[in-house]
Protein backbone atom coordinates (compact mmCIF):
# COMPACT_ATOMS: atom_id res chain seq x y z
CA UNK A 1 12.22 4.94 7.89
CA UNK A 2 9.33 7.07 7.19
CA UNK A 3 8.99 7.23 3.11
CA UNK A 4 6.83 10.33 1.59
CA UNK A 5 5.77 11.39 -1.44
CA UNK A 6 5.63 14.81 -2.74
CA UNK A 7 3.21 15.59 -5.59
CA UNK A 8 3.80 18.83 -7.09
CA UNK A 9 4.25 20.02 -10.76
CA UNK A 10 5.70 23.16 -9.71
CA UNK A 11 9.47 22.29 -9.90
CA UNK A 12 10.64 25.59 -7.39
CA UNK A 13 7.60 24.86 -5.08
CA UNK A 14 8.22 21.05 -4.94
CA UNK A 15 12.12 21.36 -4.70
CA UNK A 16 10.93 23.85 -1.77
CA UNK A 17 8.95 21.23 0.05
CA UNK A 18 11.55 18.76 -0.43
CA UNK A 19 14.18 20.65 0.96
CA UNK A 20 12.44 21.97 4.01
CA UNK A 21 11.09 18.66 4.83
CA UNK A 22 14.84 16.99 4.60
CA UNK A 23 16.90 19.84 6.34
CA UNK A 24 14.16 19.82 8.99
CA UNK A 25 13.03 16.51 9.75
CA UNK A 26 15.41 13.38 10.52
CA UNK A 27 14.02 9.55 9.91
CA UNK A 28 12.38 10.04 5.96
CA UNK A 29 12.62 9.60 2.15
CA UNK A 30 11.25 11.76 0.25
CA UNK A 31 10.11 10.85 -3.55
CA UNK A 32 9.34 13.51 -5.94
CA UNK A 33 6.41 13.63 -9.06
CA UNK A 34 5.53 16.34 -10.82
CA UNK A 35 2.19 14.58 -12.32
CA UNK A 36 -0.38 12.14 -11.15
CA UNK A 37 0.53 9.32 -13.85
CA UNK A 38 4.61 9.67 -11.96
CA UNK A 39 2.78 9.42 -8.70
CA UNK A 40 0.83 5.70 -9.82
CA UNK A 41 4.46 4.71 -10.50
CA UNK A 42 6.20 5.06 -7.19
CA UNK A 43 3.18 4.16 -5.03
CA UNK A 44 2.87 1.11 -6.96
CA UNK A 45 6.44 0.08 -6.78
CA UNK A 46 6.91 1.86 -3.02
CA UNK A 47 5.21 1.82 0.36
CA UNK A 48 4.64 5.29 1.15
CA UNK A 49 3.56 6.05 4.56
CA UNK A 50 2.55 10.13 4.05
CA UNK A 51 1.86 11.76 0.79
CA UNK A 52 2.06 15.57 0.61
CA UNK A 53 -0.25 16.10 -2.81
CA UNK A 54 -0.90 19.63 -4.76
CA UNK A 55 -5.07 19.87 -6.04
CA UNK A 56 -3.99 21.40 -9.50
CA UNK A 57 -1.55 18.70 -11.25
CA UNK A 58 -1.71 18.82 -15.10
CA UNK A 59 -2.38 15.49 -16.03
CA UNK A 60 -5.26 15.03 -13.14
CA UNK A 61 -6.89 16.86 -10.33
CA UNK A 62 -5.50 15.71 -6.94
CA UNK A 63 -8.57 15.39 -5.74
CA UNK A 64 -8.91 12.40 -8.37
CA UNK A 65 -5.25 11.05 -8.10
CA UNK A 66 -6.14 10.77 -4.11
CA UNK A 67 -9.46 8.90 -4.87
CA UNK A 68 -7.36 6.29 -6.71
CA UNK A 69 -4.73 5.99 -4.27
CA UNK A 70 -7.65 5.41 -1.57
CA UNK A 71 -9.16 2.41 -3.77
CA UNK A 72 -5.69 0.42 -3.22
CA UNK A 73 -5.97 -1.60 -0.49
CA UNK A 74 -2.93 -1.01 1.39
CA UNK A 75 -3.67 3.17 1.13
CA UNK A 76 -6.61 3.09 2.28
CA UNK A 77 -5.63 4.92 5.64
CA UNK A 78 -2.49 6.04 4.55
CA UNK A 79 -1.88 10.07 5.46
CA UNK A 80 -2.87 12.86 2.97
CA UNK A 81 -1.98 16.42 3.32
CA UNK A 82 -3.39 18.94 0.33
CA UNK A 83 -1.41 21.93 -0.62
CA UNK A 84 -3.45 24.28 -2.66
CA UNK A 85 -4.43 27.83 -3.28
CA UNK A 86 -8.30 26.61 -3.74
CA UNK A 87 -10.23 26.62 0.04
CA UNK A 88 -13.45 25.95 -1.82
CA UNK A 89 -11.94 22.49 -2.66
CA UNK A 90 -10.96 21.48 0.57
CA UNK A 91 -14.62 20.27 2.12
CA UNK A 92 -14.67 17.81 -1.13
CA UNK A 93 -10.73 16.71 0.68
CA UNK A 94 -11.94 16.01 3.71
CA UNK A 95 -15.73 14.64 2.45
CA UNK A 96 -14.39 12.10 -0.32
CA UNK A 97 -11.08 11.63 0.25
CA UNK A 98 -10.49 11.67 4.37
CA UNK A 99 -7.10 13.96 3.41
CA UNK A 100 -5.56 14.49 7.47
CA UNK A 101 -4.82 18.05 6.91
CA UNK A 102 -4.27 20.71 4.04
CA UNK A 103 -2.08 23.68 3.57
CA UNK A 104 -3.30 26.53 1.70
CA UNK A 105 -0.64 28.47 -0.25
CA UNK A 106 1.68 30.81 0.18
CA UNK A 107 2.74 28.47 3.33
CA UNK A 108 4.69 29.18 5.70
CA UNK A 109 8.13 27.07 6.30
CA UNK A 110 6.76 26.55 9.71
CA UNK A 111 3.44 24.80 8.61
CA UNK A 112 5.05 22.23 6.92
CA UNK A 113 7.75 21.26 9.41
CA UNK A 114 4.64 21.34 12.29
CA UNK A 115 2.55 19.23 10.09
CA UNK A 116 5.15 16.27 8.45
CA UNK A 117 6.82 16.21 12.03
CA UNK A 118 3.32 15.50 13.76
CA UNK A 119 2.88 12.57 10.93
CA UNK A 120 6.25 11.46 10.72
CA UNK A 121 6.51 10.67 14.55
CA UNK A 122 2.71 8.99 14.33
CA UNK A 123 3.66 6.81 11.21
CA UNK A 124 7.23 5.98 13.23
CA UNK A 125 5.24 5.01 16.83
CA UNK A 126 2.70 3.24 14.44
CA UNK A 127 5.38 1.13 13.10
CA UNK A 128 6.98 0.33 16.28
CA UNK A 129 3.62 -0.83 18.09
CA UNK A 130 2.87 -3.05 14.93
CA UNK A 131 6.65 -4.82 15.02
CA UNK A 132 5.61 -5.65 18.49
CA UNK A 133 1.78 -6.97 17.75
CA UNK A 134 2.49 -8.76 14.99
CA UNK A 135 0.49 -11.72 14.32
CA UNK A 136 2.53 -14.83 12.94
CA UNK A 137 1.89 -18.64 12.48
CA UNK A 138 3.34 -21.57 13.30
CA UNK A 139 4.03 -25.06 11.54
CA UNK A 140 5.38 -27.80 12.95
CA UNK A 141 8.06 -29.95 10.73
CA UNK A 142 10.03 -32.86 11.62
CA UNK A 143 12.97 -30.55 12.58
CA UNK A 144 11.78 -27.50 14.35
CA UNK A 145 8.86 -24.93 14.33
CA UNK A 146 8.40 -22.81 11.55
CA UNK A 147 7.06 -19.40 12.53
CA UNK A 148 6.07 -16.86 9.75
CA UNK A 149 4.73 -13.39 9.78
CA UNK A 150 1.48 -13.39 8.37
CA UNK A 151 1.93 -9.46 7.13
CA UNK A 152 5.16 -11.55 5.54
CA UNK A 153 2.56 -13.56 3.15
CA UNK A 154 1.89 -12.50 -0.33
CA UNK A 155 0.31 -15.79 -1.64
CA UNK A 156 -0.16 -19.36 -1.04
CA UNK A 157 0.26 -21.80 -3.72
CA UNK A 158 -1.39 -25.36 -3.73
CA UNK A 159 1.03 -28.12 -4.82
CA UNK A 160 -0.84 -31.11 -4.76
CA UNK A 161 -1.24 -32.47 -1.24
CA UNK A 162 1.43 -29.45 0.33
CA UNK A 163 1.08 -25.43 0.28
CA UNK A 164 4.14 -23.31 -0.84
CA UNK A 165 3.89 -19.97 1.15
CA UNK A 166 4.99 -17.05 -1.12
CA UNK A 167 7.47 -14.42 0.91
CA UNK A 168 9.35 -11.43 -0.65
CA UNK A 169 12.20 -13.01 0.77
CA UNK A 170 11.35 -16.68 0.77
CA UNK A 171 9.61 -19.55 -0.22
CA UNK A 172 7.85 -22.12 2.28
CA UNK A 173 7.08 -25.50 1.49
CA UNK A 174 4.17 -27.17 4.19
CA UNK A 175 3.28 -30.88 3.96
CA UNK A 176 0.17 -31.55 3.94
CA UNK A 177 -2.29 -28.40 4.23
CA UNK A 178 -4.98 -27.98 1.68
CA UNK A 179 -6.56 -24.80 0.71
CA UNK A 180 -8.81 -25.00 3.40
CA UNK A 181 -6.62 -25.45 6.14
CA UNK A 182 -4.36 -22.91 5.16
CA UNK A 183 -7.68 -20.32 4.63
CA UNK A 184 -8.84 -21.72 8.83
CA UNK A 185 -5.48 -19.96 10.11
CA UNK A 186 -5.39 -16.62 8.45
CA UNK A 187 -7.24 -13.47 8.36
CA UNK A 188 -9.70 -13.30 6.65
CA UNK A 189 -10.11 -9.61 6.32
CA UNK A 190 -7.59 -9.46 3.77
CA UNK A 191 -6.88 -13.48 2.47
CA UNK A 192 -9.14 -14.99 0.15
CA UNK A 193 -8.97 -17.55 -2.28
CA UNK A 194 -8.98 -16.54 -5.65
CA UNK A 195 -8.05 -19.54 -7.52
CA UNK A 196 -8.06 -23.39 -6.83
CA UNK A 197 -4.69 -23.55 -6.12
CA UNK A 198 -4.16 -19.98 -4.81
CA UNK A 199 -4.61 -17.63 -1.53
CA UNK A 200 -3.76 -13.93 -2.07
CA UNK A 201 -2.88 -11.59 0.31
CA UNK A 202 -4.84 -8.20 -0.96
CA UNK A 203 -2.73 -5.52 0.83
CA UNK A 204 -0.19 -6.64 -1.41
CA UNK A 205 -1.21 -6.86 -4.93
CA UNK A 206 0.57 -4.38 -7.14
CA UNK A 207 -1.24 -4.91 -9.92
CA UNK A 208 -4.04 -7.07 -11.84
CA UNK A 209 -3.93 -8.04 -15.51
CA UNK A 210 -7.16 -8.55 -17.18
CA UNK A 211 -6.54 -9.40 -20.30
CA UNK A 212 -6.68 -13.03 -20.02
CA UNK A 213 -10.66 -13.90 -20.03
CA UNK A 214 -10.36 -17.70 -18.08
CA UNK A 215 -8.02 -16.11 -15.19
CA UNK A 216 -6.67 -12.83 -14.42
CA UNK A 217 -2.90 -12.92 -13.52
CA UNK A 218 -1.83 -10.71 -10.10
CA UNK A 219 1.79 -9.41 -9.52
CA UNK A 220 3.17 -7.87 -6.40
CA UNK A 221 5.86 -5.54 -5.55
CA UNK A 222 9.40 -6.68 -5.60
CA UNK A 223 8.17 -10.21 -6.78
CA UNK A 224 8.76 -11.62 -10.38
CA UNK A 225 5.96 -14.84 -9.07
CA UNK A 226 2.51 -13.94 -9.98
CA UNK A 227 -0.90 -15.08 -8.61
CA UNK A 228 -4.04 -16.02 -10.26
CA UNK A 229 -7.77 -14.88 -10.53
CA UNK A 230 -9.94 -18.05 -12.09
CA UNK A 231 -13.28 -17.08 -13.32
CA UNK A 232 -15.69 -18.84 -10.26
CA UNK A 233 -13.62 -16.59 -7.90
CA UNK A 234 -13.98 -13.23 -9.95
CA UNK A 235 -17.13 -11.96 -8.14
CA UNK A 236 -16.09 -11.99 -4.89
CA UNK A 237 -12.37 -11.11 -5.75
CA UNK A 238 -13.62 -7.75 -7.54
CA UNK A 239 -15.88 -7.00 -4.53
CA UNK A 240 -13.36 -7.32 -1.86
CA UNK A 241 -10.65 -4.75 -3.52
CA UNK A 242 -13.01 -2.78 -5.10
């Protein structure tokens, strides 16, 4: 399932996207906003794979709205496709915001069926190849071999001498592995420690609540268990999602 987002205040020219995109095109789910601030919302709360994004909204530009969505870690290569009436606009797309493609209106029903099939299929094959290449790892406990996705992960809790591995799905309990340990076996292009007794996964935070000045408290999508942010670890946590 390929999930895309239309961003269009125009309610007959975004119920016109949306319904040329699902009477043509077979495999999607389409979300709707009518304003950047909607937009946040679902992105925050959905993994969307192609976003199909107006330049005039009336609450931001799209230009802006895009430059936010690019600053979340899991967007950050993410398709964009502008639809505007403003060409002069579009070297500032592809300059700032690495948009794939734009559509200058009036469109023809054509364009967008070309353009959302061509990205559709790509996101599809791109989700296939990464099902088959994706990197996992393995504990050994007295009954079996645990394997678990590492893409699975959204954060590792210490618990004294064990780690409890944080899943949408599930929780893990390993005996004895210490922070470091667990840090040796993952990625480290997007783990890092950002507590004592935590390892985050960045491509999944949701959200981060400053408020609190010792620690800064980190939720994730679909997941009611937050994640920390202590103070020795804000540096280097603000410089690798910023």
């Amino acid at each position: 399932m390929v999930r895309v987002l239309v961003v269009e205040d125009n309610d007959y020219e975004r119920q016109r996207l949306v319904q040329i995109i699902s009477n043509n095109i077979k495999g999607i789910k389409i979300y709707e906003a009518e304003k950047g601030s909607t937009a946040i919302d679902i992105i925050k709360n959905n993994d969307i794979d192609l976003f199909l994004m107006d330049i005039e909204l009336p609450d931001i530009s799209g230009l802006k709205l895009a430059e936010k969505i690019r600053k979340l870690p899991k967007y950050e290569f993410r398709h964009i496709v502008f639809i505007t009436t403003h060409g002069y606009l579009l070297l500032d797309a592809f300059k700032k915001i690495h948009c794939y493609d734009f559509i200058v209106k009036p469109y023809e029903k054509k364009e967008i069926i070309d353009v959302v099939n061509k990205l559709t299929r790509a996101v599809a094959n791109s989700k296939k190849n990464f099902i088959k290449n994706r990197e996992e790892i393995r504990f050994k406990l007295k009954s079996c071999i645990l394997r678990i996705y590492v893409d699975e992960i959204l954060f590792i809790e210490s618990r004294g001498r064990n780690c409890l591995i944080h899943t949408k799905n599930k929780e893990y309990e390993i005996s004895n592995y210490n922070m470091n340990k667990m840090l040796s076996i993952l990625p480290k292009s997007y783990f890092m420690q950002t507590h004592k007794s935590y390892i985050v996964n960045i491509n999944k935070i949701r959200e981060i609540d400053k408020r609190e000045r010792n620690s800064w408290t980190i939720f994730f999508d679909d997941y009611d268990i937050p994640a920390f942010v202590g103070n020795t670890y804000k540096h280097n946590f603000i410089e690798k999602t910023n």
